[in-house]
C-alpha atoms as a PDB file:
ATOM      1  CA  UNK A   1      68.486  52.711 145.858  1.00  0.00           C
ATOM      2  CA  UNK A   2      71.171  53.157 142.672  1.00  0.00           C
ATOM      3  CA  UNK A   3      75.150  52.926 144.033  1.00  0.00           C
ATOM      4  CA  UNK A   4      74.778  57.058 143.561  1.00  0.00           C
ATOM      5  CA  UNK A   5      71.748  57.277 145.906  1.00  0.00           C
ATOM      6  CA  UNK A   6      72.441  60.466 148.037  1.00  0.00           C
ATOM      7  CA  UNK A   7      74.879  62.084 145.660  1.00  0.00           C
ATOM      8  CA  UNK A   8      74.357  65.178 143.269  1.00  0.00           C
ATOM      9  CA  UNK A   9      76.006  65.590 140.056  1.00  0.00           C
ATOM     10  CA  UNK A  10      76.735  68.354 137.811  1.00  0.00           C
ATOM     11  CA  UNK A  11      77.394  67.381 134.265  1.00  0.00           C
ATOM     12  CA  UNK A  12      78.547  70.430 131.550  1.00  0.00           C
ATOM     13  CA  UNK A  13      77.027  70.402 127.919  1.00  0.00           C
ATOM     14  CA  UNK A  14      74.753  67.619 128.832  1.00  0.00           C
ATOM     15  CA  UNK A  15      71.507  68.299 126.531  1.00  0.00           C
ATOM     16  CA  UNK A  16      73.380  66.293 124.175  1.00  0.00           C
ATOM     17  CA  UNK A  17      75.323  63.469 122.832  1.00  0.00           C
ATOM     18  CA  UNK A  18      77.345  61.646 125.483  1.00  0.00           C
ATOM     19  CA  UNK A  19      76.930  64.524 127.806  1.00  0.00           C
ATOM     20  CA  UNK A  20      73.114  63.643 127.752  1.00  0.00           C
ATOM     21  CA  UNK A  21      74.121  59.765 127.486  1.00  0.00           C
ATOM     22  CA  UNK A  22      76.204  60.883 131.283  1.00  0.00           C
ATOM     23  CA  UNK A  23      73.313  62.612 132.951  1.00  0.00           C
ATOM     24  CA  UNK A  24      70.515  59.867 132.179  1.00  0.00           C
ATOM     25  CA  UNK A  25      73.366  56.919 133.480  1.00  0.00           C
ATOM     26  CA  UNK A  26      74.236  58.888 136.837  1.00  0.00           C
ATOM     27  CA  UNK A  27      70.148  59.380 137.418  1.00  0.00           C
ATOM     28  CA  UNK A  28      69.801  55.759 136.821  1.00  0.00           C
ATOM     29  CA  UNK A  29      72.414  55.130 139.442  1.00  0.00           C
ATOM     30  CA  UNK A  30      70.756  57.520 142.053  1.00  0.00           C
ATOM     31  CA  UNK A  31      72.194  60.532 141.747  1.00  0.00           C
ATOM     32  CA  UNK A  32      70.317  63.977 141.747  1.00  0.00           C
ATOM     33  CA  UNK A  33      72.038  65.610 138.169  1.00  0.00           C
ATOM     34  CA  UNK A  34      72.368  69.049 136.988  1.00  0.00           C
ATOM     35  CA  UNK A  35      71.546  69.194 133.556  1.00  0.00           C
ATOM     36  CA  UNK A  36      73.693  71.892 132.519  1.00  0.00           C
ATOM     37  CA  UNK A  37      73.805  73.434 128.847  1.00  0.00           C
ATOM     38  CA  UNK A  38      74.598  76.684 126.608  1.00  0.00           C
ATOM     39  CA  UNK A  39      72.210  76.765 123.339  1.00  0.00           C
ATOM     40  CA  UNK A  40      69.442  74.271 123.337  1.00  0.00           C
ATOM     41  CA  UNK A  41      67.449  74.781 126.101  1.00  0.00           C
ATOM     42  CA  UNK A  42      64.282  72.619 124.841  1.00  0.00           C
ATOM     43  CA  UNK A  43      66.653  69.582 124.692  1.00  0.00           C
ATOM     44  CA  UNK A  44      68.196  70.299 128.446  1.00  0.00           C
ATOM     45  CA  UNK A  45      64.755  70.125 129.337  1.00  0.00           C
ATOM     46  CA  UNK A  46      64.246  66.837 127.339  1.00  0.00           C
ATOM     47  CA  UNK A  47      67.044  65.030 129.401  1.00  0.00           C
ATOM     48  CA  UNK A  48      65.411  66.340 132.862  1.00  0.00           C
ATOM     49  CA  UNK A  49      61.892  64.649 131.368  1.00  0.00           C
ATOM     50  CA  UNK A  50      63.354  61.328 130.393  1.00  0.00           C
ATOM     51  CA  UNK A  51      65.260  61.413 133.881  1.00  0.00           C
ATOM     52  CA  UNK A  52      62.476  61.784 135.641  1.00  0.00           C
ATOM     53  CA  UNK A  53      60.272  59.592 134.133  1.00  0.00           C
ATOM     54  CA  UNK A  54      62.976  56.965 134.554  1.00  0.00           C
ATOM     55  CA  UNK A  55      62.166  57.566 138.256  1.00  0.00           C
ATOM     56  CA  UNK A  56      65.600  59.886 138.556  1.00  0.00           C
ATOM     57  CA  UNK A  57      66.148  63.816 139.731  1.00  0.00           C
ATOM     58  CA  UNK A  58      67.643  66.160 137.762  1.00  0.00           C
ATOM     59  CA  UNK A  59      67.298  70.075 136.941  1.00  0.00           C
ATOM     60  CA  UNK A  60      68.910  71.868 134.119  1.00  0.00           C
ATOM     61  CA  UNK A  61      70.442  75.193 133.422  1.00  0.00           C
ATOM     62  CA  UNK A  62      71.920  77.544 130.992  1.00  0.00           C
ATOM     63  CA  UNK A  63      75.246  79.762 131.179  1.00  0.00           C
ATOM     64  CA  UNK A  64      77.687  79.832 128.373  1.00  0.00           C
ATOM     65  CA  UNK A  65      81.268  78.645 128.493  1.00  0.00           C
ATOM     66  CA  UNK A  66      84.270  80.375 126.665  1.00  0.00           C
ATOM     67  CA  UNK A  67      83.555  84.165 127.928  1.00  0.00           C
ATOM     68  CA  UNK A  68      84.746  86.354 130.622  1.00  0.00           C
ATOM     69  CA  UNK A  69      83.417  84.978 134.591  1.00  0.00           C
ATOM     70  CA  UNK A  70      81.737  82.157 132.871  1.00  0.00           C
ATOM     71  CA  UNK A  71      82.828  79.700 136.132  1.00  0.00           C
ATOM     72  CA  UNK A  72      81.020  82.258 138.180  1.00  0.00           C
ATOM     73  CA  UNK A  73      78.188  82.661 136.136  1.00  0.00           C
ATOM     74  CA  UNK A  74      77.796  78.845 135.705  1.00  0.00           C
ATOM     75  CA  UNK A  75      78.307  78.154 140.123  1.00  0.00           C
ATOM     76  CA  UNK A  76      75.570  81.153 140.884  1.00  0.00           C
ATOM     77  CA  UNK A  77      73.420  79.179 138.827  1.00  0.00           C
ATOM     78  CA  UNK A  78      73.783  75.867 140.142  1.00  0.00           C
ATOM     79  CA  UNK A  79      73.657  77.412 143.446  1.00  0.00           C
ATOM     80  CA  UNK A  80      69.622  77.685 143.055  1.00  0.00           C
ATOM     81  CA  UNK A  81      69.211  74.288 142.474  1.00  0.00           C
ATOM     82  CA  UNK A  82      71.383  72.379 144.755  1.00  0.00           C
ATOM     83  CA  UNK A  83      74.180  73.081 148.332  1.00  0.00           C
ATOM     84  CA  UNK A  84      76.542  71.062 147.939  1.00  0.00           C
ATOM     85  CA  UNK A  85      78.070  68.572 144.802  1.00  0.00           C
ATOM     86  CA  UNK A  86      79.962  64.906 145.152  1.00  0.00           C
ATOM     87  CA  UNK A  87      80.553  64.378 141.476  1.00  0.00           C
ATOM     88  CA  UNK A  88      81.639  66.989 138.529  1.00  0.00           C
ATOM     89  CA  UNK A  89      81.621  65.824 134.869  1.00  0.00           C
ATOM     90  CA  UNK A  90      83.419  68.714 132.605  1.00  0.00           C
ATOM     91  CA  UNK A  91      81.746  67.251 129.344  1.00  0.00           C
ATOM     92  CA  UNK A  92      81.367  70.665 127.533  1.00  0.00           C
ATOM     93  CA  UNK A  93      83.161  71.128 124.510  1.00  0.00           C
ATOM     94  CA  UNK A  94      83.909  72.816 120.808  1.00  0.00           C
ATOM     95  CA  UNK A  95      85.790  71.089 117.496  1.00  0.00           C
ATOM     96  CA  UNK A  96      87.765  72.414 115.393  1.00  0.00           C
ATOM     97  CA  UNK A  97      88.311  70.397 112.575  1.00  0.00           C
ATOM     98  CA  UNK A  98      91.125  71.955 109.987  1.00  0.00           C
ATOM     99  CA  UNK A  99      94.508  71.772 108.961  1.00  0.00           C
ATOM    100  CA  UNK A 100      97.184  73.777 111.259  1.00  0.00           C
ATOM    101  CA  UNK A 101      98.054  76.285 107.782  1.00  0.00           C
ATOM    102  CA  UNK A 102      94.054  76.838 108.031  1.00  0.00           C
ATOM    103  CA  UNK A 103      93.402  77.299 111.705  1.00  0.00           C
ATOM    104  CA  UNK A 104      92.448  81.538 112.589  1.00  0.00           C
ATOM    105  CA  UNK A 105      93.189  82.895 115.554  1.00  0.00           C
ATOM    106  CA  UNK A 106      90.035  83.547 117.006  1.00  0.00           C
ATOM    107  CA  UNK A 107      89.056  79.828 116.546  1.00  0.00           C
ATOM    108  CA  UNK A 108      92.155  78.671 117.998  1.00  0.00           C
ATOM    109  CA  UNK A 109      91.324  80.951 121.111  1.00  0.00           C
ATOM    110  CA  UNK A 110      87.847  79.612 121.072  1.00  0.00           C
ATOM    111  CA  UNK A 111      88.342  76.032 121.307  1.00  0.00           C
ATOM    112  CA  UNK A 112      90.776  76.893 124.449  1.00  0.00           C
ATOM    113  CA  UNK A 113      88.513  78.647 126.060  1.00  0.00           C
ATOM    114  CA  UNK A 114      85.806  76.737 126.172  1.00  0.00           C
ATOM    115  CA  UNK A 115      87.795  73.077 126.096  1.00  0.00           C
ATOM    116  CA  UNK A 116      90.519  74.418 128.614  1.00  0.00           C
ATOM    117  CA  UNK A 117      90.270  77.798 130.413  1.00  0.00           C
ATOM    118  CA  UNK A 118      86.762  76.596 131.233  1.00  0.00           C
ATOM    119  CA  UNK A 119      86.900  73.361 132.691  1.00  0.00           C
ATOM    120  CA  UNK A 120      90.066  75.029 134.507  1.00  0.00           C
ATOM    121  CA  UNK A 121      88.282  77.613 136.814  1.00  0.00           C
ATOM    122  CA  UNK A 122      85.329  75.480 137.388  1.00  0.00           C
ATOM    123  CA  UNK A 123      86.761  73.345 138.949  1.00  0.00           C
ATOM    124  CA  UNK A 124      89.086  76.125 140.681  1.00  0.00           C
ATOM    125  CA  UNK A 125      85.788  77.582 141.621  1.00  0.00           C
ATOM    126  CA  UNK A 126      83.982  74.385 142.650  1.00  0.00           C
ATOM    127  CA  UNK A 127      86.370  72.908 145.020  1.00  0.00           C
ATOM    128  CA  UNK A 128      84.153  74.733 147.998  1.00  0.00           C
ATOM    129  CA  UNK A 129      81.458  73.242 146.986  1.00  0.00           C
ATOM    130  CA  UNK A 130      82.751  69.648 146.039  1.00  0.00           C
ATOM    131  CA  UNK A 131      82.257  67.419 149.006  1.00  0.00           C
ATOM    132  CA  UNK A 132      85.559  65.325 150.107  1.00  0.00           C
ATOM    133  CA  UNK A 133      85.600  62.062 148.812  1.00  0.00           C
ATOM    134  CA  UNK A 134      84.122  63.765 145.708  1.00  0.00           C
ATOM    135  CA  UNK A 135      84.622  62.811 141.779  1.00  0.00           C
ATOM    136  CA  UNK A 136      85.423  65.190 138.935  1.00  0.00           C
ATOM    137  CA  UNK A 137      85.531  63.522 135.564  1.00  0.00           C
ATOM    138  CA  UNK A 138      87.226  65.557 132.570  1.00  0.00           C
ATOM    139  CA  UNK A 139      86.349  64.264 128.897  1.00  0.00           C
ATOM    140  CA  UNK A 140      89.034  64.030 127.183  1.00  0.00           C
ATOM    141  CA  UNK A 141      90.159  62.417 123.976  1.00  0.00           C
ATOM    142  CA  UNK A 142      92.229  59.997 122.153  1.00  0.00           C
ATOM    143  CA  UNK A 143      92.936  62.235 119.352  1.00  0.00           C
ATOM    144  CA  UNK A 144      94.937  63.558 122.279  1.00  0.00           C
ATOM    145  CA  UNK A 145      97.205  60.063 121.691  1.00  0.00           C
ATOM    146  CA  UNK A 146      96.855  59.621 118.261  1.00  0.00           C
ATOM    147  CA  UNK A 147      98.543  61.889 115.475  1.00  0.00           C
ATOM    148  CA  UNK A 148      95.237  63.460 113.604  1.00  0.00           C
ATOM    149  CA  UNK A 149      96.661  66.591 111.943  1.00  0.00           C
ATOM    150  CA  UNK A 150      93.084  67.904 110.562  1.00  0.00           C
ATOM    151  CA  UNK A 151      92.101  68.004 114.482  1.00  0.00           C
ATOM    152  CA  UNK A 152      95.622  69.462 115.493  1.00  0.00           C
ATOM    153  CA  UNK A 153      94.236  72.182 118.013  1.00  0.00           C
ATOM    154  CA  UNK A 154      91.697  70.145 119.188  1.00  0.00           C
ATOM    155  CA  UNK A 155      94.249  68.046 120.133  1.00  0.00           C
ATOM    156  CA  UNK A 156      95.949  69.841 121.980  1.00  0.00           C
ATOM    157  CA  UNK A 157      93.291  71.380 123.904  1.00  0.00           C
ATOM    158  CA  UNK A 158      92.812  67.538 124.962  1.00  0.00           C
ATOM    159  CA  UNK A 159      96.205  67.304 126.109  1.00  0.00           C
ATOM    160  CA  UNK A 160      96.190  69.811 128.633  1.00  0.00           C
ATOM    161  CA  UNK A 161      93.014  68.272 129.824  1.00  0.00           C
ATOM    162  CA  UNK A 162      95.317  65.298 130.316  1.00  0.00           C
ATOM    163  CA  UNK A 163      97.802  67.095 132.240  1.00  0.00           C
ATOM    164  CA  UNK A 164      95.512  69.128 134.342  1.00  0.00           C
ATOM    165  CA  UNK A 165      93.464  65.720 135.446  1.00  0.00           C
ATOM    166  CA  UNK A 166      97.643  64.722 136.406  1.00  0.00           C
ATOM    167  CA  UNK A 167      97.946  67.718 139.001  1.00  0.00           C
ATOM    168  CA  UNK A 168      94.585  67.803 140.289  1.00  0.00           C
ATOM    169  CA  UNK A 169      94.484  64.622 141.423  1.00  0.00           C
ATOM    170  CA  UNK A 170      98.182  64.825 143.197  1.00  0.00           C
ATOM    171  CA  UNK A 171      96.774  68.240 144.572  1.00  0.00           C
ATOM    172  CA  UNK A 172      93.106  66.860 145.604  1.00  0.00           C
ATOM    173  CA  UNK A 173      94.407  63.901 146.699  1.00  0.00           C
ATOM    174  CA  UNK A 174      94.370  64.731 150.667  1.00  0.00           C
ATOM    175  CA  UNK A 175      90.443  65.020 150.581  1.00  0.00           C
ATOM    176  CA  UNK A 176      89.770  61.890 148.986  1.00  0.00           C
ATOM    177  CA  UNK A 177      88.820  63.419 145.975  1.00  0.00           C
ATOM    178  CA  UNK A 178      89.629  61.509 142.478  1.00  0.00           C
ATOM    179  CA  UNK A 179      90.390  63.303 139.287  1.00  0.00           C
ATOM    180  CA  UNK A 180      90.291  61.134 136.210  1.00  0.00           C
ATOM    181  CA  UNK A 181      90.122  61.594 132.413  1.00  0.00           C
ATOM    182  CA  UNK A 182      87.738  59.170 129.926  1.00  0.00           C
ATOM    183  CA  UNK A 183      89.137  59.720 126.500  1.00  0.00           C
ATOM    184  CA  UNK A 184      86.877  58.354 123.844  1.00  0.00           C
ATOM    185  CA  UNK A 185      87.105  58.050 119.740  1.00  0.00           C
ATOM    186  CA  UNK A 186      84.974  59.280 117.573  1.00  0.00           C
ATOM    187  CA  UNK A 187      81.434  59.216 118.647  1.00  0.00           C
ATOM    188  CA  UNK A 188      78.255  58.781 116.741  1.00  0.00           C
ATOM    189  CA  UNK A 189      77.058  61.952 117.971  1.00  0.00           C
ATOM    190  CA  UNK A 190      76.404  65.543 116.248  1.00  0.00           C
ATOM    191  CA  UNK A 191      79.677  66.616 117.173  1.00  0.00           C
ATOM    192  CA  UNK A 192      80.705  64.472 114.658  1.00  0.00           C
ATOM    193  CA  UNK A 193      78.304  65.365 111.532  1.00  0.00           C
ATOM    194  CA  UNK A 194      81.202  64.153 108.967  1.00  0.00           C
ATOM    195  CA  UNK A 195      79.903  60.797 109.799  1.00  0.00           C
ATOM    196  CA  UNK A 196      77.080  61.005 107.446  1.00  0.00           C
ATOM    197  CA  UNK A 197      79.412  60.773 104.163  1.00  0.00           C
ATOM    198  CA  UNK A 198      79.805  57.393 103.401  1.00  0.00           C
ATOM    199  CA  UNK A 199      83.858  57.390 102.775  1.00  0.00           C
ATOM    200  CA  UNK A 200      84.082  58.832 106.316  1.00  0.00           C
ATOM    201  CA  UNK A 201      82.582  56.474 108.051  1.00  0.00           C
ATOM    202  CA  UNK A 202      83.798  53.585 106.456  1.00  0.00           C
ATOM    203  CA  UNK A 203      87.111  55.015 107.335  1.00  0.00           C
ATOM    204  CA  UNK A 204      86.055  55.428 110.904  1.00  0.00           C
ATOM    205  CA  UNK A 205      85.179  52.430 110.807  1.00  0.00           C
ATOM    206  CA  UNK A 206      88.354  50.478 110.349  1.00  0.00           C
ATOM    207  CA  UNK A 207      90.223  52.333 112.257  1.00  0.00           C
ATOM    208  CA  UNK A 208      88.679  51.207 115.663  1.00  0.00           C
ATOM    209  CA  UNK A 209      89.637  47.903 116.554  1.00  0.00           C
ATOM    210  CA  UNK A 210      86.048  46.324 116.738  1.00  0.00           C
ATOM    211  CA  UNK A 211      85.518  47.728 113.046  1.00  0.00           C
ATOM    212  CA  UNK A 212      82.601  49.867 114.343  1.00  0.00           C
ATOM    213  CA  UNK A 213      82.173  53.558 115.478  1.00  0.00           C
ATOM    214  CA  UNK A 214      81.095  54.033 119.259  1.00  0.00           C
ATOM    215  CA  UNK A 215      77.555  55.348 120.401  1.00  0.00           C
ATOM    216  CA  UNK A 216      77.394  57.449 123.734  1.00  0.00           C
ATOM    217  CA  UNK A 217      76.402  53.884 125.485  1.00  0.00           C
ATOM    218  CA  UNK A 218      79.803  52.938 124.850  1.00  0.00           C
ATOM    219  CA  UNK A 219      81.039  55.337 127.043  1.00  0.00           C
ATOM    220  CA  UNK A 220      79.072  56.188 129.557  1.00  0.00           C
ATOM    221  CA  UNK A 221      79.971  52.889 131.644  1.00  0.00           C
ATOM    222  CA  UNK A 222      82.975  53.956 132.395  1.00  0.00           C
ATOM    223  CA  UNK A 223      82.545  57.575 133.842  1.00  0.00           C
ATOM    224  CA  UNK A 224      79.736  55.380 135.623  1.00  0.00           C
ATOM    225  CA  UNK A 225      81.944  53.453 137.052  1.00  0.00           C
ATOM    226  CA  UNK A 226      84.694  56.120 137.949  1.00  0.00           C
ATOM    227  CA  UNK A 227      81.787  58.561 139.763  1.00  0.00           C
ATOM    228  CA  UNK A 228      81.322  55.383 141.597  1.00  0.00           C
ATOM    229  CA  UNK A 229      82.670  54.084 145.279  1.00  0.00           C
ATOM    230  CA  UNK A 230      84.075  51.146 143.354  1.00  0.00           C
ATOM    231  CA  UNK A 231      86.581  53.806 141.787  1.00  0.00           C
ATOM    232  CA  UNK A 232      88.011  54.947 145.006  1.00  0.00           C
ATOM    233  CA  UNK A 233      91.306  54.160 144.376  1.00  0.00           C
ATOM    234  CA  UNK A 234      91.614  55.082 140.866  1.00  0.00           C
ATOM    235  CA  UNK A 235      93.231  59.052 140.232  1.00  0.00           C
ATOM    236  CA  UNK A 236      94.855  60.731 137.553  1.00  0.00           C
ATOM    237  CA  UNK A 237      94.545  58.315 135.165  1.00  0.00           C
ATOM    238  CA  UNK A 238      93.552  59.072 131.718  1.00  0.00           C
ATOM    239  CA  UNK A 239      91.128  55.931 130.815  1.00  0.00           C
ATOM    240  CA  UNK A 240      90.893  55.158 127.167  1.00  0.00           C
ATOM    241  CA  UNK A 241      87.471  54.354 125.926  1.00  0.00           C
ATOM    242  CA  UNK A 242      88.229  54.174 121.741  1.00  0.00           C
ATOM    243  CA  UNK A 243      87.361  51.086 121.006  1.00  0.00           C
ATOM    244  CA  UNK A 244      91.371  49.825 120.707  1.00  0.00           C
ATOM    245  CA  UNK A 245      91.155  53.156 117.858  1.00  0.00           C
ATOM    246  CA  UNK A 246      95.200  53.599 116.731  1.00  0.00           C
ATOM    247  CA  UNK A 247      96.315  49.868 117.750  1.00  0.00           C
ATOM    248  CA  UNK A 248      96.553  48.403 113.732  1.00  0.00           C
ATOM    249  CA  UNK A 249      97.187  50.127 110.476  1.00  0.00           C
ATOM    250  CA  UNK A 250      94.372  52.331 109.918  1.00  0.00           C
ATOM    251  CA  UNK A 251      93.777  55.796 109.201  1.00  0.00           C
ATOM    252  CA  UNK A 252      91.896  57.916 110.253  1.00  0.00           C
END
């Protein structure tokens, strides 16, 4: 019996990356975990294998985020698989790595709609179905602290993640439920592909404080431990997960 045993989670953009690294921790703590994703359908299915033979429940499904009703598209889907949810882990997200003189339009729009408006109404749209005393766990960023101008929109689109994990948890407060924000650094992940040029990463590198870059397993611990009872008492708090990234000279 895991510290989860009982609940069900729902974890967005999860056949990958930390996402993935999310889904496998909150099966290995008990809970039953909805594999959700948008593309890569043989990999959702990967994470619901490696779940299960770890002994854990999961299912996985596919809507896309970042177009019209996608909220209600992603809910009527879920809704096959599962009544009720205790813990929601808005993990789903787009980059947008360029100058602000370089950014278009429809990119900009993009990364807000999938990063923001997203995350927004499904939660808006979840709330009947999240159980009081429930979690929801936004991934945010620390680029959202941190003055990166090549990642300027992305930024930003982190930032009102921040603020929106602020008012949610004033405004979910009365039902017990906790709404927190885990901002990590860069990743070693395939949202980050730039890592594979040598000057990059050794750049990365000294900019975190433990002169390494983070895997998902650095991470993952701490939405662990927020999902968890042990967390009760923790809301709107946006909990920094960098590595100490920002604190000395470097540059990133």
């Amino acid at each position: 019996m895991g510290i989860l045993s009982g609940k069900t989670a729902l974890v967005t953009g999860a056949s990958r990356g930390i996402g993935r690294a999310v889904a496998e921790r909150l099966a290995a703590d008990g809970a039953r975990v909805g594999v959700h994703y948008a593309n890569n359908g043989t990999a959702a299915k990967d994470v619901v294998t490696a779940i299960e033979k770890a002994g854990g429940e999961a299912f996985s499904f596919r809507t896309e985020l970042g177009v019209p009703d996608d909220a209600v598209a992603l809910w009527a889907e879920f809704d096959k698989y599962a009544d009720g949810l205790d813990i929601l882990v808005n993990n789903a997200g787009v980059g947008l790595t360029a100058p602000i003189d370089q950014v278009q339009e429809i990119d900009f729009d993009r990364l807000f709609a999938v990063n923001v408006k997203a995350p927004f109404f499904i939660i808006q749209q979840g709330l009947g179905r999240l159980r009081d005393s429930g979690r929801i766990i936004n991934l945010s960023s620390a680029t959202a602290r941190i003055a990166m101008p090549l990642v300027a929109a992305y930024s930003a689109s982190k930032g009102a993640i921040n603020t929106l994990t602020l008012t949610l948890a004033e405004a979910l407060a009365p039902r017990g439920i906790t709404v927190n924000a885990v901002a990590p650094g860069i990743v070693e992940t395939d949202f980050n592909p730039w890592l594979a040029i040598p000057e990059m990463r050794a750049r990365v590198e000294r900019y975190a404080a433990f002169g390494r870059i983070a895997t998902p397993a650095d991470v993952v611990g701490l939405v662990a431990f927020v999902a968890s009872e042990e967390a009760r008492w923790i809301t709107g708090q946006i909990l920094d997960v960098s590595g100490g990234s920002g604190l000395g000279n470097g540059s990133a």
